[in-house]
N, C-alpha and C. Protein backbone atom coordinates (compact mmCIF):
# COMPACT_ATOMS: atom_id res chain seq x y z
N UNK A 1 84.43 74.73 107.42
CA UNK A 1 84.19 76.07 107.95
C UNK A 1 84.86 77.09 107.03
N UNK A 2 84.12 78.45 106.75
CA UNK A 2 84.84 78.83 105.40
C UNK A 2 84.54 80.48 106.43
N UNK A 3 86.06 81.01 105.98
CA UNK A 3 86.72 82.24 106.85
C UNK A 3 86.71 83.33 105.74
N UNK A 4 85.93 84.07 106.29
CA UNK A 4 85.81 85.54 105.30
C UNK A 4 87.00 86.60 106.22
N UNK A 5 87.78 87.39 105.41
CA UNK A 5 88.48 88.64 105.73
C UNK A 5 88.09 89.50 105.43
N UNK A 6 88.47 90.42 106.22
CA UNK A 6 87.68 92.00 105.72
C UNK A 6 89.00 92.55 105.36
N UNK A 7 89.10 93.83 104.57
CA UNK A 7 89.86 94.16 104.39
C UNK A 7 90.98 95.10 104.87
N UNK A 8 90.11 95.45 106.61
CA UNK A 8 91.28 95.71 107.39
C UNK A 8 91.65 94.83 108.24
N UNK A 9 91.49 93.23 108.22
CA UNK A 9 92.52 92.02 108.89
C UNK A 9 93.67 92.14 107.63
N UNK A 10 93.14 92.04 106.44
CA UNK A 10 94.34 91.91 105.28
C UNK A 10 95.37 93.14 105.60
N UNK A 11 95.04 94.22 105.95
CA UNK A 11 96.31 94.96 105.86
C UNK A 11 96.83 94.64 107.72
N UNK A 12 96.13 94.52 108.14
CA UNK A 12 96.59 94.34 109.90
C UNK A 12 97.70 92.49 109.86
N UNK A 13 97.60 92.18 108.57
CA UNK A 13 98.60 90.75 108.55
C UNK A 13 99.71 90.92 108.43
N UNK A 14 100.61 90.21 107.98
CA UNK A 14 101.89 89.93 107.95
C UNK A 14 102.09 89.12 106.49
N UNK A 15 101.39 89.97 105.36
CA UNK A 15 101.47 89.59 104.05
C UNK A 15 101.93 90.15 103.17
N UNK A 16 101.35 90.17 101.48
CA UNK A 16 102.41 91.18 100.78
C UNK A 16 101.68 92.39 100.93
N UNK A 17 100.59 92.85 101.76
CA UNK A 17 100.78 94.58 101.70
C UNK A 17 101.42 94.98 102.62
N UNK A 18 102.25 94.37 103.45
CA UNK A 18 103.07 95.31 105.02
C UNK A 18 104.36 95.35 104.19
N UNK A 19 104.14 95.10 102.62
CA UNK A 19 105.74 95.03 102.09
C UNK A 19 105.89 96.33 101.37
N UNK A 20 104.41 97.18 101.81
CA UNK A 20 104.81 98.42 100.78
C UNK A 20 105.03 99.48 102.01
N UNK A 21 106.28 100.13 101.61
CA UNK A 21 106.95 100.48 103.27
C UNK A 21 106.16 101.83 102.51
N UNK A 22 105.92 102.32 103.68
CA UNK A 22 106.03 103.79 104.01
C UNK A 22 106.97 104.80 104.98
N UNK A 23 107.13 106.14 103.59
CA UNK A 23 108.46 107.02 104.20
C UNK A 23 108.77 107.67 105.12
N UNK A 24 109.42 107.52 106.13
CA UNK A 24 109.47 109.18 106.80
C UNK A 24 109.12 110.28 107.02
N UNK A 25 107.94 111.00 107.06
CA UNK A 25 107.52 112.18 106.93
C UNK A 25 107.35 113.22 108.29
N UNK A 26 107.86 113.85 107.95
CA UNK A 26 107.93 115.15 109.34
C UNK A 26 107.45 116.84 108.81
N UNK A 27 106.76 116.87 109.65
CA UNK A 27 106.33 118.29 109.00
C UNK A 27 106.57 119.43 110.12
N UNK A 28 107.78 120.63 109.44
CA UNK A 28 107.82 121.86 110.61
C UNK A 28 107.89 122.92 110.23
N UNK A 29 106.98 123.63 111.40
CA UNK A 29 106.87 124.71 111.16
C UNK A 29 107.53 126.38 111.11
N UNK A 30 108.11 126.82 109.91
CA UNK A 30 109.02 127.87 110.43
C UNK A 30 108.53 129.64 110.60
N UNK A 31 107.24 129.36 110.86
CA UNK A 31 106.84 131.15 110.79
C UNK A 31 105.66 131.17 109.76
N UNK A 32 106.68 131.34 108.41
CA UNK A 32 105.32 131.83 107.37
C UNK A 32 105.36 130.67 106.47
N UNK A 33 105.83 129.41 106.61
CA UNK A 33 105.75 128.56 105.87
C UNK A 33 105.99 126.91 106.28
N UNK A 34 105.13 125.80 105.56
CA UNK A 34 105.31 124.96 106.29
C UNK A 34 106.72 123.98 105.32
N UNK A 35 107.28 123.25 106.19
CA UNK A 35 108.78 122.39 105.65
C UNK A 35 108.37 120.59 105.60
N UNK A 36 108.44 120.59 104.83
CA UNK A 36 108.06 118.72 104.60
C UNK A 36 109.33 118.11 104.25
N UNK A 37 109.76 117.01 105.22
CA UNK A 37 110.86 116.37 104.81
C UNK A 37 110.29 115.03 104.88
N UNK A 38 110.44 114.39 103.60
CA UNK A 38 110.23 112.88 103.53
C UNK A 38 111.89 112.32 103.08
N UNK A 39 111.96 111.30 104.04
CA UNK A 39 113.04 110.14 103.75
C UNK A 39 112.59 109.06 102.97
N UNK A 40 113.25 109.44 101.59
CA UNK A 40 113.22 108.45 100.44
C UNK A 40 114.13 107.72 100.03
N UNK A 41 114.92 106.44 100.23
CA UNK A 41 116.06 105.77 100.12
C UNK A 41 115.65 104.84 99.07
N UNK A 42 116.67 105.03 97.83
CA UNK A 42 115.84 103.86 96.97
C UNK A 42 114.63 104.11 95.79
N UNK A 43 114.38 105.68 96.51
CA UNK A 43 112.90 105.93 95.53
C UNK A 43 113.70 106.75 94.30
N UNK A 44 113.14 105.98 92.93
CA UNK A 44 113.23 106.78 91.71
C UNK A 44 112.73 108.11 91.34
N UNK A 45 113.47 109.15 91.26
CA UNK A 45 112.87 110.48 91.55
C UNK A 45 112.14 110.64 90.13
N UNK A 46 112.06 110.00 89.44
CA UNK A 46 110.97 110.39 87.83
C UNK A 46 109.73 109.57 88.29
N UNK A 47 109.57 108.62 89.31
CA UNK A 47 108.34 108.23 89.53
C UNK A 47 107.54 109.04 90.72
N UNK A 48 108.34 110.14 91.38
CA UNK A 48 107.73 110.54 92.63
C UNK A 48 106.53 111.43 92.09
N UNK A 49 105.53 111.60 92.68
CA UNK A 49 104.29 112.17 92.12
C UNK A 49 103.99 112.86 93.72
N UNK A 50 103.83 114.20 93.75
CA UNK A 50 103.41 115.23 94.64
C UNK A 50 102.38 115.95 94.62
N UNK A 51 101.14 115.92 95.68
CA UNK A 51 99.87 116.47 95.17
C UNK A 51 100.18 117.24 96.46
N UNK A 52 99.84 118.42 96.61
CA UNK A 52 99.29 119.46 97.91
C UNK A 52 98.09 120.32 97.59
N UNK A 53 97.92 119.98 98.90
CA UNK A 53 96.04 120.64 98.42
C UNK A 53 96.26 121.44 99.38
N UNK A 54 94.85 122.14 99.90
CA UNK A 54 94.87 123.38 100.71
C UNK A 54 95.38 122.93 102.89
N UNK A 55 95.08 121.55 102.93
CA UNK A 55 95.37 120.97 103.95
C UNK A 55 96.02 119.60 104.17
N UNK A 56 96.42 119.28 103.05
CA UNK A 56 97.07 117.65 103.13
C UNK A 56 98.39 117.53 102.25
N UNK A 57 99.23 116.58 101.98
CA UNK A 57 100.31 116.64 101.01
C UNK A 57 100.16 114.72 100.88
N UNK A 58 100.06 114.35 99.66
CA UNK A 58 99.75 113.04 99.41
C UNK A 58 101.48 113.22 98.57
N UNK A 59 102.16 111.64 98.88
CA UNK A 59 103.53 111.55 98.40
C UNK A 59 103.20 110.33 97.84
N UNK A 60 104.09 110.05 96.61
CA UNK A 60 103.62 108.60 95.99
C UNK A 60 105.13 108.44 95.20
N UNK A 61 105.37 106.88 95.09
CA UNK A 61 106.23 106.63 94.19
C UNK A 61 106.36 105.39 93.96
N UNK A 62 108.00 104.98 93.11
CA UNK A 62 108.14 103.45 93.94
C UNK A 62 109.88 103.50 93.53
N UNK A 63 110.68 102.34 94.03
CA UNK A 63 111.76 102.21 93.28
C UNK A 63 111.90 100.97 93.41
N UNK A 64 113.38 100.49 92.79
CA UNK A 64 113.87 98.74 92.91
C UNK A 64 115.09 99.03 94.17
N UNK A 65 115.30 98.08 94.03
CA UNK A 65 116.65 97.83 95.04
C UNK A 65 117.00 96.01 94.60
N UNK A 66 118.50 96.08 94.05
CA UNK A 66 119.46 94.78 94.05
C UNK A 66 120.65 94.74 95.47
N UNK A 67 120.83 93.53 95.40
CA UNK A 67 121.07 93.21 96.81
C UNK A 67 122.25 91.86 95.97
N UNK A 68 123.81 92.11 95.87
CA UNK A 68 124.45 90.95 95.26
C UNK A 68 125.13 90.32 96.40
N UNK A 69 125.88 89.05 96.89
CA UNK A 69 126.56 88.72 98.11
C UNK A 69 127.14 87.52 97.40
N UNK A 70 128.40 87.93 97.68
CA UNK A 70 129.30 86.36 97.19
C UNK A 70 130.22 85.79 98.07
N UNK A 71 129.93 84.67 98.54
CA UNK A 71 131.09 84.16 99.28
C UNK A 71 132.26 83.47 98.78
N UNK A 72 132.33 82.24 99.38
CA UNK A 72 133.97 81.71 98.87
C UNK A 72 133.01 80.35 97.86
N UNK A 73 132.10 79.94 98.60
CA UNK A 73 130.92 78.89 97.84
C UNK A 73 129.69 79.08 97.15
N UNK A 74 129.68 80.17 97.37
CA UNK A 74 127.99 80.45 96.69
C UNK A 74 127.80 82.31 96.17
N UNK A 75 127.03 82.57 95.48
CA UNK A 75 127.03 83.84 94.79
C UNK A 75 125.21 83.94 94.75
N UNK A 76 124.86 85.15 95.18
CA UNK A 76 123.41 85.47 95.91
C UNK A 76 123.01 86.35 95.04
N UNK A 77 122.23 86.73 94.53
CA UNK A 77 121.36 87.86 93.72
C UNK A 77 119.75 87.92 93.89
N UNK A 78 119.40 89.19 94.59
CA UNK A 78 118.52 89.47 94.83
C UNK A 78 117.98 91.19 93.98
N UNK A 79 116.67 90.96 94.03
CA UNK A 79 115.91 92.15 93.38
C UNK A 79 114.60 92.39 94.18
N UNK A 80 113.79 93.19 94.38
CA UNK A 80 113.03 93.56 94.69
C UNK A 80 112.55 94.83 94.49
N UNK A 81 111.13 95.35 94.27
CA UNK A 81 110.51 96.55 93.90
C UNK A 81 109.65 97.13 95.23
N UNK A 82 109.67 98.46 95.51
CA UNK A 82 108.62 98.77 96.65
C UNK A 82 107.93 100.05 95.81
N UNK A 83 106.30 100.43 96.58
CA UNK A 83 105.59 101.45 96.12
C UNK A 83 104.98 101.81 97.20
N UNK A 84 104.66 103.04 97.58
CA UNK A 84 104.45 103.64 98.50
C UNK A 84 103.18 104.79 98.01
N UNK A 85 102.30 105.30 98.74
CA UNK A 85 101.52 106.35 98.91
C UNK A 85 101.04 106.71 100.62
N UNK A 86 101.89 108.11 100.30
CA UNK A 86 101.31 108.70 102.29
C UNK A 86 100.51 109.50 101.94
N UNK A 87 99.39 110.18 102.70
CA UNK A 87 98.71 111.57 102.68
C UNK A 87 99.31 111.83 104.09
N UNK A 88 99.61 112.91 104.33
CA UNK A 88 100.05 113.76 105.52
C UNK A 88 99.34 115.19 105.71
N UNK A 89 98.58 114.87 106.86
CA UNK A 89 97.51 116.10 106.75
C UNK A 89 98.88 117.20 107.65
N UNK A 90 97.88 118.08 107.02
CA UNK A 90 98.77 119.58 108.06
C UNK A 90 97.70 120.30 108.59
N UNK A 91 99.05 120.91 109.96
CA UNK A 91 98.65 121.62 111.25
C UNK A 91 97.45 123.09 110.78
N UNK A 92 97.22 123.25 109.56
CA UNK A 92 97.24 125.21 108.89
C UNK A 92 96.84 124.85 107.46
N UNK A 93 96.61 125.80 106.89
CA UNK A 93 95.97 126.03 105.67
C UNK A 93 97.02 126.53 104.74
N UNK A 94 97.53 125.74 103.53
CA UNK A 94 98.24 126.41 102.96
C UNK A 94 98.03 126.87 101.49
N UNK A 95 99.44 127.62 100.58
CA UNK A 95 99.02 127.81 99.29
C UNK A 95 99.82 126.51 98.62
N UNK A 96 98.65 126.13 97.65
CA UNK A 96 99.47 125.13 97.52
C UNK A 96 99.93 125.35 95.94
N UNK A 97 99.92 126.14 95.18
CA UNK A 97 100.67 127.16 94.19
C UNK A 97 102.20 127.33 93.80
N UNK A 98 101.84 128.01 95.75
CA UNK A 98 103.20 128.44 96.28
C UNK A 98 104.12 127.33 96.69
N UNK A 99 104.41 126.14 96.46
CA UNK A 99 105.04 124.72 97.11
C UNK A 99 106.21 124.81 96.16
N UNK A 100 107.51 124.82 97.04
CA UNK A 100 108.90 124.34 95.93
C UNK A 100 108.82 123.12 96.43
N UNK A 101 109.59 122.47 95.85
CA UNK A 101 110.49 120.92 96.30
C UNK A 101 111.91 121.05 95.83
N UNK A 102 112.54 120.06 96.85
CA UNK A 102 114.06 119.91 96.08
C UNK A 102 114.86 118.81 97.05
N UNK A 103 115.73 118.37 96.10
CA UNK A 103 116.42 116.77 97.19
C UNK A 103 117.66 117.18 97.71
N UNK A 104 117.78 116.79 98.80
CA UNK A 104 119.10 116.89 99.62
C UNK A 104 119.49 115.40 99.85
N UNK A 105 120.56 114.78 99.11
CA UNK A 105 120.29 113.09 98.78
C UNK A 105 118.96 113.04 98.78
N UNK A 106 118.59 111.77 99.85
CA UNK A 106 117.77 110.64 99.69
C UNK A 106 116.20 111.39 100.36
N UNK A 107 116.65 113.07 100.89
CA UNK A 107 115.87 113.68 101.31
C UNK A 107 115.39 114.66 100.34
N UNK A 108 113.78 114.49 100.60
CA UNK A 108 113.05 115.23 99.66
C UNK A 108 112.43 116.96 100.58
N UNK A 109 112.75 117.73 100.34
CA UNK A 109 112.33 118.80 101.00
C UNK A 109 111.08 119.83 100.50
N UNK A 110 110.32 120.36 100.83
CA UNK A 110 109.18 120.43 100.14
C UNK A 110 108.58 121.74 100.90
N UNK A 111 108.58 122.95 101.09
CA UNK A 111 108.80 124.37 101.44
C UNK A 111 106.85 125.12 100.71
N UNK A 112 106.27 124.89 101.71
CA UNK A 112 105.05 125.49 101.32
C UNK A 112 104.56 126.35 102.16
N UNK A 113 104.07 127.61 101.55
CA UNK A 113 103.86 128.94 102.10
C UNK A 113 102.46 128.92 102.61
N UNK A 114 102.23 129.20 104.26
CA UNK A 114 100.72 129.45 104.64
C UNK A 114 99.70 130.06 104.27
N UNK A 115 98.75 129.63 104.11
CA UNK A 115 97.86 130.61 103.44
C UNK A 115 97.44 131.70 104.78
């Protein structure tokens, strides 16, 4: 008997794509502009890539993370890489021109003016 997958059972599994985490994202609103905070722990800020269009904000990156543990018998070394891409639609229409960014640590803040 031969089992075909589609390719939304593959991401609905428990395989290597549930290993590409996705960040934190919150979006608020302060008046005349919208505030994007993504929680990035780990992410290499020369790989982060930021697109904003007139209604969405797509976030992309990736980083490593080492993991060392030594006991009294044994000595552990671990590595691993993650990559991520969100689109996060928004509530309003904005300029997307007008978009600063800037990190507060591991937080990425991202200040875009309504159209």
């Amino acid at each position: 008997m031969r089992m075909w997958l589609s390719l939304l059972d593959l991401l609905r599994s428990e395989g290597p794509l549930q290993s590409l985490e996705r960040p934190g994202i919150q979006v608020e609103d302060d008046g005349s502009h919208l505030l994007l905070i993504a929680a990035l722990p780990g992410i290499d800020r020369s790989s982060l890539r930021l697109q904003v269009g007139e209604r969405s904000v797509s976030v992309s990156g990736w980083g490593t993370r080492e993991e060392r543990v030594e006991g009294p018998n044994f000595r552990r070394s671990t590595a691993s890489a993650r990559s991520f891409l969100q689109k996060v639609a928004l509530p309003v229409r904005v300029v997307p021109a007008g978009a600063r960014m800037a990190w507060e640590g591991d937080l990425l803040h991202v200040r875009i003016p309504k159209a």
